[in-house]
N, C-alpha and C. Protein backbone atom coordinates (compact mmCIF):
# COMPACT_ATOMS: atom_id res chain seq x y z
N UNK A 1 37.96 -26.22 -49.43
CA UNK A 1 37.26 -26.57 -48.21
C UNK A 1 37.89 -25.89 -47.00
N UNK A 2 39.01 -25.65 -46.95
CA UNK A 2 40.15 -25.40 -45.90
C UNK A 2 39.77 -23.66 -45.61
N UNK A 3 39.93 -23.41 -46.81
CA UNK A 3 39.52 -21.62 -46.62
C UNK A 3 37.87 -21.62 -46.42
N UNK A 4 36.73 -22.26 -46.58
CA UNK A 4 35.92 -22.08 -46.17
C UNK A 4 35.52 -22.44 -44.98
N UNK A 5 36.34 -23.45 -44.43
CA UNK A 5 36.38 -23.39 -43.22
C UNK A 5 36.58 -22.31 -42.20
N UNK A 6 38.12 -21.72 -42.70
CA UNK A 6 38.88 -20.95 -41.77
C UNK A 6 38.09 -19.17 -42.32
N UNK A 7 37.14 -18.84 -43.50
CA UNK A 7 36.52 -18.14 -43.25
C UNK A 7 35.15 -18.10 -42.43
N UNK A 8 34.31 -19.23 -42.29
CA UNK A 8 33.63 -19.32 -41.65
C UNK A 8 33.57 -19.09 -39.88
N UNK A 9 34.73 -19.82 -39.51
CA UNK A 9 35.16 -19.43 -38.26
C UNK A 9 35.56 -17.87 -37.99
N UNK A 10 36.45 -17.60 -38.74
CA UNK A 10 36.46 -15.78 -38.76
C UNK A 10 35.39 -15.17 -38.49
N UNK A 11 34.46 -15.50 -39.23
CA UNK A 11 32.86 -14.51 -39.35
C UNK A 11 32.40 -14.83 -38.07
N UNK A 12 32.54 -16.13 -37.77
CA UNK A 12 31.84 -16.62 -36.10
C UNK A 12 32.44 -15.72 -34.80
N UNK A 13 33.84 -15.63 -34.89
CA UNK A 13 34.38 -14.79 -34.12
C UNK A 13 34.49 -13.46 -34.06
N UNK A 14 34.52 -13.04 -35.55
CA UNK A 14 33.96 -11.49 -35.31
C UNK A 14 32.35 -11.37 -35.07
N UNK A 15 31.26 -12.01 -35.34
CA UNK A 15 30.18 -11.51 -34.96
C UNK A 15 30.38 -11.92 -33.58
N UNK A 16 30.53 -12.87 -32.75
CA UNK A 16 30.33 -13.20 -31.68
C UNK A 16 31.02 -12.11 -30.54
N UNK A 17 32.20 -11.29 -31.24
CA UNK A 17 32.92 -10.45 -30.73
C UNK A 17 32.37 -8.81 -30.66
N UNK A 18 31.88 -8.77 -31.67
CA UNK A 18 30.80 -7.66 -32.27
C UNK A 18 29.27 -7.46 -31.50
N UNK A 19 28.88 -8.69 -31.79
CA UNK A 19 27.39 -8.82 -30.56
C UNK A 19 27.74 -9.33 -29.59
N UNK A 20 28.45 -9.72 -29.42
CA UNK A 20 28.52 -10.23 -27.33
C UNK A 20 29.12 -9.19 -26.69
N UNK A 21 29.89 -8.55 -27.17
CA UNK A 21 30.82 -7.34 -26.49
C UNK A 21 30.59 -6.50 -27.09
N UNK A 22 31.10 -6.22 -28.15
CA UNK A 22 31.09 -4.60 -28.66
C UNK A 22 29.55 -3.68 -28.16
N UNK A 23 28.78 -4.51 -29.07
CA UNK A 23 26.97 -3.94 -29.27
C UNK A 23 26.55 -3.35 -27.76
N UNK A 24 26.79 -4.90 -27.28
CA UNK A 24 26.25 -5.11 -25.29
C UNK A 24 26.80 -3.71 -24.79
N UNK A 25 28.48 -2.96 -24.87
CA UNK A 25 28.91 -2.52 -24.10
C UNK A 25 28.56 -0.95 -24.53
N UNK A 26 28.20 -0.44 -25.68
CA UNK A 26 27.74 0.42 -26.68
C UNK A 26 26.39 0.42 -26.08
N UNK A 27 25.77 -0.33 -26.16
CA UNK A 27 24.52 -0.06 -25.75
C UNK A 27 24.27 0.64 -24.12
N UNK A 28 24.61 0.04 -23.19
CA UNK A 28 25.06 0.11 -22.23
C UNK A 28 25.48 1.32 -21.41
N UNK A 29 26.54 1.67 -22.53
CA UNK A 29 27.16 2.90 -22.25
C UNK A 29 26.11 4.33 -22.66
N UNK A 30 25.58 3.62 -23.51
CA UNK A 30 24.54 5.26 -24.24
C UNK A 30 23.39 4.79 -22.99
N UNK A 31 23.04 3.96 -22.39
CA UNK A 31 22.25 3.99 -21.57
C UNK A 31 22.25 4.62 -20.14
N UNK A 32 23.82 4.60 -19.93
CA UNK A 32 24.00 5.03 -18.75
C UNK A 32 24.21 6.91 -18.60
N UNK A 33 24.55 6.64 -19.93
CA UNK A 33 24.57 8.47 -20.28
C UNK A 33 23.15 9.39 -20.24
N UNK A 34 22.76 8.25 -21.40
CA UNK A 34 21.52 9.38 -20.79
C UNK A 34 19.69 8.74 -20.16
N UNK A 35 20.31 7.80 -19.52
CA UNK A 35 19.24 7.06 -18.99
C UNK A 35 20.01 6.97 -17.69
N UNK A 36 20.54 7.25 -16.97
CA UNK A 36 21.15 6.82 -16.00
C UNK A 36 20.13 6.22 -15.14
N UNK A 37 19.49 7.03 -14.23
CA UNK A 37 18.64 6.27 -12.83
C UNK A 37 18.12 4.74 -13.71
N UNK A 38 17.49 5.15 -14.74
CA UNK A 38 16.85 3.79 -15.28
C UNK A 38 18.21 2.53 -15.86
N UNK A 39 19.21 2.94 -16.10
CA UNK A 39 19.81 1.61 -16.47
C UNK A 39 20.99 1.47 -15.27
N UNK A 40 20.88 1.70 -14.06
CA UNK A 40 21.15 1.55 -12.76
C UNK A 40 19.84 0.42 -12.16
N UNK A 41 18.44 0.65 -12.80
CA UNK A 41 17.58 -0.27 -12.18
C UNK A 41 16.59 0.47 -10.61
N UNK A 42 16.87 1.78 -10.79
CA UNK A 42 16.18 2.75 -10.39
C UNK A 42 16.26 2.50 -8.60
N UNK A 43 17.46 2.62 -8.25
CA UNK A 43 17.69 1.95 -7.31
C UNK A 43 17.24 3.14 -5.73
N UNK A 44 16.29 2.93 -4.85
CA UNK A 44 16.17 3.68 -3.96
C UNK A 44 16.93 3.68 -3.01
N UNK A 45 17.72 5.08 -2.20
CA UNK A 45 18.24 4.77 -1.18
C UNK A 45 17.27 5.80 0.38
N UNK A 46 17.92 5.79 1.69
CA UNK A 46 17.19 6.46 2.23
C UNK A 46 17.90 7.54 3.21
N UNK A 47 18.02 8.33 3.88
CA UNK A 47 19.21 9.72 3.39
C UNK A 47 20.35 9.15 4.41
N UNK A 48 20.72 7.83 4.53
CA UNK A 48 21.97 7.35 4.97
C UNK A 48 22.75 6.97 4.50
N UNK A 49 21.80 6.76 2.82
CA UNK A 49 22.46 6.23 1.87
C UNK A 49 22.56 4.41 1.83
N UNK A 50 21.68 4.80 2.42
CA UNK A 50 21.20 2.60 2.66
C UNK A 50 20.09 2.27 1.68
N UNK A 51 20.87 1.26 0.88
CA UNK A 51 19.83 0.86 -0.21
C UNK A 51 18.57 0.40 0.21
N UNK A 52 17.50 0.84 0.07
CA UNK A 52 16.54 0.35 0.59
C UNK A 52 15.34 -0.21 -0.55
N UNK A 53 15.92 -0.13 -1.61
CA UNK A 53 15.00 -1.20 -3.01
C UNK A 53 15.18 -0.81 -4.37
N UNK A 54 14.59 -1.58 -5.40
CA UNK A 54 14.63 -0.80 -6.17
C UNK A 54 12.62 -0.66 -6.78
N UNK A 55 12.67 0.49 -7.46
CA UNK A 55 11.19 0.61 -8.08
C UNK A 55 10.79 0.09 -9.42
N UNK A 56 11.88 -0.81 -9.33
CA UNK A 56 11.28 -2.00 -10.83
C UNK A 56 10.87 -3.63 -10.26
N UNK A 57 11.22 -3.77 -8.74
CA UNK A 57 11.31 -5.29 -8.21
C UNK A 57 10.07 -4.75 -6.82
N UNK A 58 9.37 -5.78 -6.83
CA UNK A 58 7.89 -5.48 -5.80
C UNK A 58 8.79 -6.03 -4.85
N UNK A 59 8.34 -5.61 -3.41
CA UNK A 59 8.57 -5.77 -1.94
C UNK A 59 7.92 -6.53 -1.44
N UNK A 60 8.24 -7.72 -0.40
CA UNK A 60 7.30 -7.62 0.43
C UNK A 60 6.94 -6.83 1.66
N UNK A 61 5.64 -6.29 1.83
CA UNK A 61 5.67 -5.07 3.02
C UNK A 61 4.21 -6.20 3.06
N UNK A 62 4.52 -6.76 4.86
CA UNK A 62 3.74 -7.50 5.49
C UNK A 62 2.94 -6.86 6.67
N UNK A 63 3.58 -5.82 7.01
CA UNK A 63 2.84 -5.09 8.35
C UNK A 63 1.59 -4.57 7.82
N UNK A 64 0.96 -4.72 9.02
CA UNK A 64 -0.72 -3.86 8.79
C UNK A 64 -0.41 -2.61 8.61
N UNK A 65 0.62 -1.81 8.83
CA UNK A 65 0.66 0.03 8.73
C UNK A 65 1.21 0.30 7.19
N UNK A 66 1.52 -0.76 6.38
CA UNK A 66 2.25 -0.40 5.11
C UNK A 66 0.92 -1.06 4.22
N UNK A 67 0.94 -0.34 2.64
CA UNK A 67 0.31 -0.51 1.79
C UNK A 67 1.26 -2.39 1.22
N UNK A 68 0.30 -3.01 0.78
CA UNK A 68 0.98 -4.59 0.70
C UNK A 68 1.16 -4.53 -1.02
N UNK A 69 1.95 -5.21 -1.53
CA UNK A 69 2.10 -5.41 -2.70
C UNK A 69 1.32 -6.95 -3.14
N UNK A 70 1.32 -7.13 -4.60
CA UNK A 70 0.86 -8.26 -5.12
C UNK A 70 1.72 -9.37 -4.58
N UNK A 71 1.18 -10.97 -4.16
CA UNK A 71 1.51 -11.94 -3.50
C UNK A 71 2.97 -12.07 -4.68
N UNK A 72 3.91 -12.69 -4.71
CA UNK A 72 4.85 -12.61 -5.24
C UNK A 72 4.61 -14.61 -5.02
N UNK A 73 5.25 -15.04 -6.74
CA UNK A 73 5.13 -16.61 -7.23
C UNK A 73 7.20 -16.67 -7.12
N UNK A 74 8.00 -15.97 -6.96
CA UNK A 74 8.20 -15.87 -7.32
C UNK A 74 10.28 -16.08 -6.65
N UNK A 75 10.48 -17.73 -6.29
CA UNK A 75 11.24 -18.60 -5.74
C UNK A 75 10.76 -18.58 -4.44
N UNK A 76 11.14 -17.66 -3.28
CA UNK A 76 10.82 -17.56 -1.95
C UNK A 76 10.44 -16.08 -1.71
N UNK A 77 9.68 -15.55 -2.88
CA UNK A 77 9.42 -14.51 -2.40
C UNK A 77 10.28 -13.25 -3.08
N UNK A 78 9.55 -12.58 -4.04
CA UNK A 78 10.23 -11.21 -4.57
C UNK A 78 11.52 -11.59 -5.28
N UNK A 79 12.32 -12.79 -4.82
CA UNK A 79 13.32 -12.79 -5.38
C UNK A 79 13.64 -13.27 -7.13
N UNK A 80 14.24 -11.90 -7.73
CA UNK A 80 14.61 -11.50 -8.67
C UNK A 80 15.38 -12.81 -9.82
N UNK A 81 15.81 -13.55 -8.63
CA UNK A 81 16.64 -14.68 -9.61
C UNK A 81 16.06 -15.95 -10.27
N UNK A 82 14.23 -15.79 -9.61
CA UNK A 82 13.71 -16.46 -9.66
C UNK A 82 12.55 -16.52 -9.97
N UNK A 83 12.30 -15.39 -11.02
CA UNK A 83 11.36 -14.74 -11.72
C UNK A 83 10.56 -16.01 -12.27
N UNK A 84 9.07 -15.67 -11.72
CA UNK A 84 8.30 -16.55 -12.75
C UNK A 84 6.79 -16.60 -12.46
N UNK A 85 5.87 -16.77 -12.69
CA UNK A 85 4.06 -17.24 -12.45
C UNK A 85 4.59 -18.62 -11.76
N UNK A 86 3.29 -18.62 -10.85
CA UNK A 86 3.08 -20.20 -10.18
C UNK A 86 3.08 -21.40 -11.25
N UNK A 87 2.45 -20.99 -12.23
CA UNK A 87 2.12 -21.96 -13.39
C UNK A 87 1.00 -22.87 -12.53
N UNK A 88 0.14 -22.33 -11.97
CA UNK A 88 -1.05 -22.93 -11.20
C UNK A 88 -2.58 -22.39 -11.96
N UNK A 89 -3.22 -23.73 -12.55
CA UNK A 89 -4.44 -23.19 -13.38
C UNK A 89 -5.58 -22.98 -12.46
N UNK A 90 -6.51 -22.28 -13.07
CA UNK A 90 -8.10 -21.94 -12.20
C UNK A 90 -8.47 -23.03 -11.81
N UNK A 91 -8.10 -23.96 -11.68
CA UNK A 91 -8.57 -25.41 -11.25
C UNK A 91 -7.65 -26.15 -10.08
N UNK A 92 -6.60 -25.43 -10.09
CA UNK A 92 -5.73 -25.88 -9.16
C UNK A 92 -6.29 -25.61 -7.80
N UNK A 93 -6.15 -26.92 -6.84
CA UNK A 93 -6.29 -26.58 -5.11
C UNK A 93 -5.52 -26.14 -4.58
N UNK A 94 -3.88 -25.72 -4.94
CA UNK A 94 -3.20 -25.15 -4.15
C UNK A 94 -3.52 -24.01 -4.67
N UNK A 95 -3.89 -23.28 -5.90
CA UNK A 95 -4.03 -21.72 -6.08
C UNK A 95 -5.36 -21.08 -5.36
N UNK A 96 -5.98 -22.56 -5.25
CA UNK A 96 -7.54 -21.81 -4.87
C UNK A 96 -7.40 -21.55 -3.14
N UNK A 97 -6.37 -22.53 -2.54
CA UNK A 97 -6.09 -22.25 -1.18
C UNK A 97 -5.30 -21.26 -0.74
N UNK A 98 -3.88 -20.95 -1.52
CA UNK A 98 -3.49 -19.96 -1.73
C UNK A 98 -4.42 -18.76 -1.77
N UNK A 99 -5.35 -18.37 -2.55
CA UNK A 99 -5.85 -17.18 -3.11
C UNK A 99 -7.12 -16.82 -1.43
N UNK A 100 -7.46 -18.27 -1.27
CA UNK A 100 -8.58 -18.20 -0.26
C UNK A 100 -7.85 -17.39 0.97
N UNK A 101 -6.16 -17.95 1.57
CA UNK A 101 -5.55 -17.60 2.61
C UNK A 101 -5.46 -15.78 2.10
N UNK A 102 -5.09 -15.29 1.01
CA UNK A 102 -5.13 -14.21 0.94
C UNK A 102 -6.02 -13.24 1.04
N UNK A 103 -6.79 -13.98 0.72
CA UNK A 103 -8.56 -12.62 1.01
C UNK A 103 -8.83 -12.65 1.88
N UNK A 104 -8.13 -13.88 3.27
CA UNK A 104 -8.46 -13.94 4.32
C UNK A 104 -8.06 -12.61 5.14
N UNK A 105 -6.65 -13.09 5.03
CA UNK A 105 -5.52 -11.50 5.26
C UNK A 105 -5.53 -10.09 4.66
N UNK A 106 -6.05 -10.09 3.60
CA UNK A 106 -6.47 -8.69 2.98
C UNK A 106 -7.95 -8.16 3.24
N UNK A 107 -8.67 -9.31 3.77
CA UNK A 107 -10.06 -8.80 3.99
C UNK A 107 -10.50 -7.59 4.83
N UNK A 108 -11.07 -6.78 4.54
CA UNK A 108 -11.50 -5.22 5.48
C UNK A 108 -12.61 -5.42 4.97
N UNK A 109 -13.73 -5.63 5.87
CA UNK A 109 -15.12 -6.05 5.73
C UNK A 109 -15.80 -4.60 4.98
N UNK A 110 -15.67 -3.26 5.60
CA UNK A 110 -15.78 -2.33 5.38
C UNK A 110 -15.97 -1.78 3.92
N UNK A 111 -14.83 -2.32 3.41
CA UNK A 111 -14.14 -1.76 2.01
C UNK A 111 -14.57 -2.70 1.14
N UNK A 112 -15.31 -4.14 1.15
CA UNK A 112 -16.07 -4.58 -0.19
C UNK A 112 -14.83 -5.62 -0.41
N UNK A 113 -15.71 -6.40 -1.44
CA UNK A 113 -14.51 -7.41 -1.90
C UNK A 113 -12.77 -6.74 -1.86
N UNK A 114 -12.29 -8.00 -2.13
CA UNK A 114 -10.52 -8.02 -2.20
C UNK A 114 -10.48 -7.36 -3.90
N UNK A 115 -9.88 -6.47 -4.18
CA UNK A 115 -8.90 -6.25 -5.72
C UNK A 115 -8.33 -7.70 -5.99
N UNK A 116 -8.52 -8.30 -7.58
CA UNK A 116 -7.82 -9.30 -7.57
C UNK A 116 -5.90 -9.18 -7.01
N UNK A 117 -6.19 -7.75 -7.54
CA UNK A 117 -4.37 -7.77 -7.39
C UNK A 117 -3.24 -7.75 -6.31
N UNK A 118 -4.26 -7.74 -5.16
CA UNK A 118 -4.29 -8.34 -3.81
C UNK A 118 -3.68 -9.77 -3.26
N UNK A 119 -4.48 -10.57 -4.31
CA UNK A 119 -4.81 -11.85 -4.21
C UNK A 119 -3.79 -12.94 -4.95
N UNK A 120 -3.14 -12.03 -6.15
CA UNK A 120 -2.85 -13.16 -7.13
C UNK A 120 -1.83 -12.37 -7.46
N UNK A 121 -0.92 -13.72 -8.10
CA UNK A 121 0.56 -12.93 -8.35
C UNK A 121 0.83 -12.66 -9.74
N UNK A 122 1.64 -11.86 -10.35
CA UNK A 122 1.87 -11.36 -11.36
C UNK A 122 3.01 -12.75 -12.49
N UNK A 123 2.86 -12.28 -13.24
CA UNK A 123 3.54 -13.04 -14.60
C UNK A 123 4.81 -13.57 -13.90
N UNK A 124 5.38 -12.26 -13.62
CA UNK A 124 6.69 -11.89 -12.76
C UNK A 124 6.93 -12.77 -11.83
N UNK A 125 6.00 -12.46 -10.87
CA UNK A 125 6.10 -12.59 -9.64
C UNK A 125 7.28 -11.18 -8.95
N UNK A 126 7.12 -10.01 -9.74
CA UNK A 126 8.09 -9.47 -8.97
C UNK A 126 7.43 -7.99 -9.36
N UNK A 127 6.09 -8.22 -9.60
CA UNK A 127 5.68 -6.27 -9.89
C UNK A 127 5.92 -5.49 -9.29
N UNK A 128 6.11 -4.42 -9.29
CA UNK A 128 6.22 -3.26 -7.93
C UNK A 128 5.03 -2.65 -7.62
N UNK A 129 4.19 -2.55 -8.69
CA UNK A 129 3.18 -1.98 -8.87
C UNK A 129 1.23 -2.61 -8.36
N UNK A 130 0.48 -2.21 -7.97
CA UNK A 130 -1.06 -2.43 -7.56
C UNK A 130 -1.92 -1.70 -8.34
N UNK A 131 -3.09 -1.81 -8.65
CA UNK A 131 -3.68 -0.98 -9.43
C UNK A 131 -4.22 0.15 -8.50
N UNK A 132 -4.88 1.48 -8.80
CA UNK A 132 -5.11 2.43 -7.72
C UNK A 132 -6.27 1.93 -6.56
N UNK A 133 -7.46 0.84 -7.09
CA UNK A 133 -8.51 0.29 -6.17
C UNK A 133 -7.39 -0.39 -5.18
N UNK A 134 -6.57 -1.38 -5.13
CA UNK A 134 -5.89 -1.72 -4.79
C UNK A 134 -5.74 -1.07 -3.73
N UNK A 135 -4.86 -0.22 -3.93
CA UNK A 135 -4.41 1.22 -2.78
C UNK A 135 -5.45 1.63 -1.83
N UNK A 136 -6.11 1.88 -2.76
CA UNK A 136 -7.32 2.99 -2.33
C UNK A 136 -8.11 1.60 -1.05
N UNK A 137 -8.03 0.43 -1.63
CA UNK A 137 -8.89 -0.21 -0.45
C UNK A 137 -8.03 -0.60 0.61
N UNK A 138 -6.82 -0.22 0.85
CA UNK A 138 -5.69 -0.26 1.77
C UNK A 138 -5.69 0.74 2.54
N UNK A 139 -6.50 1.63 2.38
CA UNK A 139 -7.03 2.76 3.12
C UNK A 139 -6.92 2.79 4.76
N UNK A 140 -8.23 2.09 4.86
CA UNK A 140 -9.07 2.05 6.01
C UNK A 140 -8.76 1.10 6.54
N UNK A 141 -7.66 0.27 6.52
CA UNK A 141 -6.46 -0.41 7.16
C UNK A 141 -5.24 0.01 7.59
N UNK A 142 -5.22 1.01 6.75
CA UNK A 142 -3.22 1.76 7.34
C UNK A 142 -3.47 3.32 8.28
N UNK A 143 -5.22 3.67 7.74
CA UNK A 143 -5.11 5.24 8.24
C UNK A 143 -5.28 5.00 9.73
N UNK A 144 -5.87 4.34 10.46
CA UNK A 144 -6.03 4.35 12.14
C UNK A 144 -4.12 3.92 12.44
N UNK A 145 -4.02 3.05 11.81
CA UNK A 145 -2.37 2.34 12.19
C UNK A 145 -1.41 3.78 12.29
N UNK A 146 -1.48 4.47 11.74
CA UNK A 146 -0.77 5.34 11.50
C UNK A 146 -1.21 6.93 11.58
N UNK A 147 -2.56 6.56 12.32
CA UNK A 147 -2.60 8.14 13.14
C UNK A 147 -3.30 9.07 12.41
N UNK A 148 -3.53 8.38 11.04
CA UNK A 148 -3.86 10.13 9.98
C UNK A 148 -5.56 9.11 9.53
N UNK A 149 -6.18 10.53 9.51
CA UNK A 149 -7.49 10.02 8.59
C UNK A 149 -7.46 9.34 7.66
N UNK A 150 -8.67 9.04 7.10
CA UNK A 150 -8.55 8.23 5.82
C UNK A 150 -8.74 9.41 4.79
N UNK A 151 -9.03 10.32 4.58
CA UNK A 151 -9.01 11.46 3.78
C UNK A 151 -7.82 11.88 3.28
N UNK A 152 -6.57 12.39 4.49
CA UNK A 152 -5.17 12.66 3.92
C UNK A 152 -4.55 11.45 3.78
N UNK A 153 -4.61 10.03 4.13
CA UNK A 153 -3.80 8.90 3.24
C UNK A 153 -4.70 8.60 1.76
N UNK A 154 -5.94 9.46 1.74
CA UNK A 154 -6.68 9.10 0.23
C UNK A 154 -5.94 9.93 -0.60
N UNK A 155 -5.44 11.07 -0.06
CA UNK A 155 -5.26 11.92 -1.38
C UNK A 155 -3.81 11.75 -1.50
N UNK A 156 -2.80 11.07 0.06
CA UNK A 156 -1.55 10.24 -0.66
C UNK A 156 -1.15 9.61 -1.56
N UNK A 157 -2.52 8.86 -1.36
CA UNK A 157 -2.92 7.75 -2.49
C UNK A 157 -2.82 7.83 -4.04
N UNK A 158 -3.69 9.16 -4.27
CA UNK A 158 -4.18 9.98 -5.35
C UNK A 158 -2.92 10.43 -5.70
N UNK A 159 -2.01 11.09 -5.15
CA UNK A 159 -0.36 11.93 -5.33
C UNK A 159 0.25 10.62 -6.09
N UNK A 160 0.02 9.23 -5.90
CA UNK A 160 0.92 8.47 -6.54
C UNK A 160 0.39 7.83 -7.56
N UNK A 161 -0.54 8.14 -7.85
CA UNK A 161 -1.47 7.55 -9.02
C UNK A 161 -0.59 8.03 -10.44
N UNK A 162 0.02 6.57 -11.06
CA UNK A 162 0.77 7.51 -11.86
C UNK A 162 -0.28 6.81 -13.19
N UNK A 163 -0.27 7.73 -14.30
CA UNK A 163 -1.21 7.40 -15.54
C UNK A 163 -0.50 6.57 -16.48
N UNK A 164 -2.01 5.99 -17.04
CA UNK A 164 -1.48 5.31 -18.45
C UNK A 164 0.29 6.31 -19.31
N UNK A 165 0.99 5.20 -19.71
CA UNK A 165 1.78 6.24 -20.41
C UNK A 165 1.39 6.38 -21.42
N UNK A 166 2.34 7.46 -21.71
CA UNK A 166 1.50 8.72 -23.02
C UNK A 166 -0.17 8.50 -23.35
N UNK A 167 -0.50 8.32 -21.84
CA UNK A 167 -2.56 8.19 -22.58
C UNK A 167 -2.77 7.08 -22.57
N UNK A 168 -1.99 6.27 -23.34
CA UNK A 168 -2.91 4.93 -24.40
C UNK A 168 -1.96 3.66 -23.96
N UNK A 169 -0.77 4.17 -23.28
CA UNK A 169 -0.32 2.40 -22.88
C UNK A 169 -0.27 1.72 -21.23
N UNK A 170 -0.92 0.70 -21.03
CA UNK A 170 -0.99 0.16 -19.71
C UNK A 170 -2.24 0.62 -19.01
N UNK A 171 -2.16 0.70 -17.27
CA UNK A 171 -3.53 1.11 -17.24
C UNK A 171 -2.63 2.00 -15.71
N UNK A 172 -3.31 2.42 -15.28
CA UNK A 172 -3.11 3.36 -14.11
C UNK A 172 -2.13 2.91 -13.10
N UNK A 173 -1.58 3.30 -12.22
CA UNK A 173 -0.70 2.18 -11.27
C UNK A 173 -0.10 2.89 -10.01
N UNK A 174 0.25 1.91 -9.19
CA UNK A 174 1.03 2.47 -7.59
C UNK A 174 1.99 1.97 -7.87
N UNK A 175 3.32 2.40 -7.94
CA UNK A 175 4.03 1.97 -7.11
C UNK A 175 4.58 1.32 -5.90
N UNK A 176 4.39 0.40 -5.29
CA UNK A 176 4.27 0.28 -3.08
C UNK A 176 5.34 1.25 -2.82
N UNK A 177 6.67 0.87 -3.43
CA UNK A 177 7.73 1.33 -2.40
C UNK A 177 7.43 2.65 -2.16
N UNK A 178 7.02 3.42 -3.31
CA UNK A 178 7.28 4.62 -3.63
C UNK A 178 6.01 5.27 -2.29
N UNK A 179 4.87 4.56 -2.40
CA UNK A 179 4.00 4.98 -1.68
C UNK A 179 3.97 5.20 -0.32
N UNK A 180 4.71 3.52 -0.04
CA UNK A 180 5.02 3.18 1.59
C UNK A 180 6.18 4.31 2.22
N UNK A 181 7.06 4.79 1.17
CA UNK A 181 8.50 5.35 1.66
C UNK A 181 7.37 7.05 1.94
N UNK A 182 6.84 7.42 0.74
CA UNK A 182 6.33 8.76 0.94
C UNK A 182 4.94 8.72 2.47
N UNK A 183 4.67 7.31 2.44
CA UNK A 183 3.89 7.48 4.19
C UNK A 183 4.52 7.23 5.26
N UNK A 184 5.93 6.37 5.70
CA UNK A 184 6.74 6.97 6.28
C UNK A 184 7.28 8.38 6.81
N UNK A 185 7.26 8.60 5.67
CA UNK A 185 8.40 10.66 5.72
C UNK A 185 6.66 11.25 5.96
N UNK A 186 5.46 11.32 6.03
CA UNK A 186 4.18 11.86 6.19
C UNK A 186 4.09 11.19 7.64
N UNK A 187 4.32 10.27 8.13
CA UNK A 187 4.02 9.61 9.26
C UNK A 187 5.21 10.28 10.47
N UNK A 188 6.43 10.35 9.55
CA UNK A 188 7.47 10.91 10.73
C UNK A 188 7.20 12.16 10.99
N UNK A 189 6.69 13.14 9.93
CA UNK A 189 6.60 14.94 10.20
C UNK A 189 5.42 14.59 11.21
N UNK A 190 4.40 13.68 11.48
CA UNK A 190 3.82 13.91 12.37
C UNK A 190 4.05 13.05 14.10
N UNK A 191 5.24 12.85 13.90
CA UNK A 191 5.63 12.27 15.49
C UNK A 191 5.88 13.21 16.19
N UNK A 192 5.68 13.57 17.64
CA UNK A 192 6.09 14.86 18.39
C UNK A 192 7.63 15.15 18.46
């Protein structure tokens, strides 16, 4: 009994030593080699070298001149530690008031209904990403704010349209940060 004890515990401590550390730090390490930006968490800076996000965690960008991301469920907002869905069903009055206050604020009479993805928050609560209607109806809200037609912020638009991967997985997508940071640096070349 004594040795099956004291082998059993052995095995517990070497696997636990093996997969909690060894594997974790192995893994880790081949990730940083040749995955670097991605197992850093793809972290953006801006040429001061001031972290300014990363492109795996959605923002909130509240101003009328920036493209807006999906409403975030997600503790107080974007925050990462507190990943989660409202857990609010189609029947719920706070989601339906919620969702109502948002189409209020996203509404551009112009541009046709709200994109749901406007409106409603992700699994996450922390996507980075909008679908391209999304964008595209953020248009004719950011192009007067910011001086440029709606033609050259359409085909901004279009520049960030990144595709299904390899073809067949997911569906089309924006990035915000990526979008908002590249209409910034388009917005500054045109200040006098």
């Amino acid at each position: 009994m004594k040795k099956q004890l004291i082998t059993s515990l052995l095995y517990t401590v070497i696997t636990a030593v093996a997969l909690g550390v060894v594997y974790p730090l192995f893994v880790t390490g081949v990730a940083h080699i040749l995955f670097r930006d991605k197992a850093d968490g793809q972290l953006t800076y801006d040429a001061k070298g001031q972290l300014i996000g990363s492109k795996l965690i959605g923002q909130p960008f509240t101003g009328p001149a920036y493209f807006h991301s999906r409403p975030s469920a997600a503790g107080t907002g974007y925050d990462a530690q507190a990943s989660s869905g409202s857990n609010l069903g189609p029947t719920s009055k706070a989601l339906v008031d919620r969702v109502q206050q948002s189409v209020a604020s996203e509404n551009i009479p112009s541009a046709g209904p709200v994109p749901v993805d406007l409106v409603t928050a992700s699994g996450s609560g922390l996507d980075p990403d909008i679908t391209p209607a999304a964008a595209f109806y953020q248009v004719g809200r950011v192009a007067p704010l910011r001086g440029l037609t709606e033609q050259q912020l359409h085909s901004l638009v279009q520049a960030h349209v990144q595709p299904r991967q390899f073809g067949i997985l997911g569906e089309p997508r924006v990035n915000v940060l990526e979008l908002n940071l590249a209409l910034d640096a388009m917005h500054q070349t045109r200040l006098p």
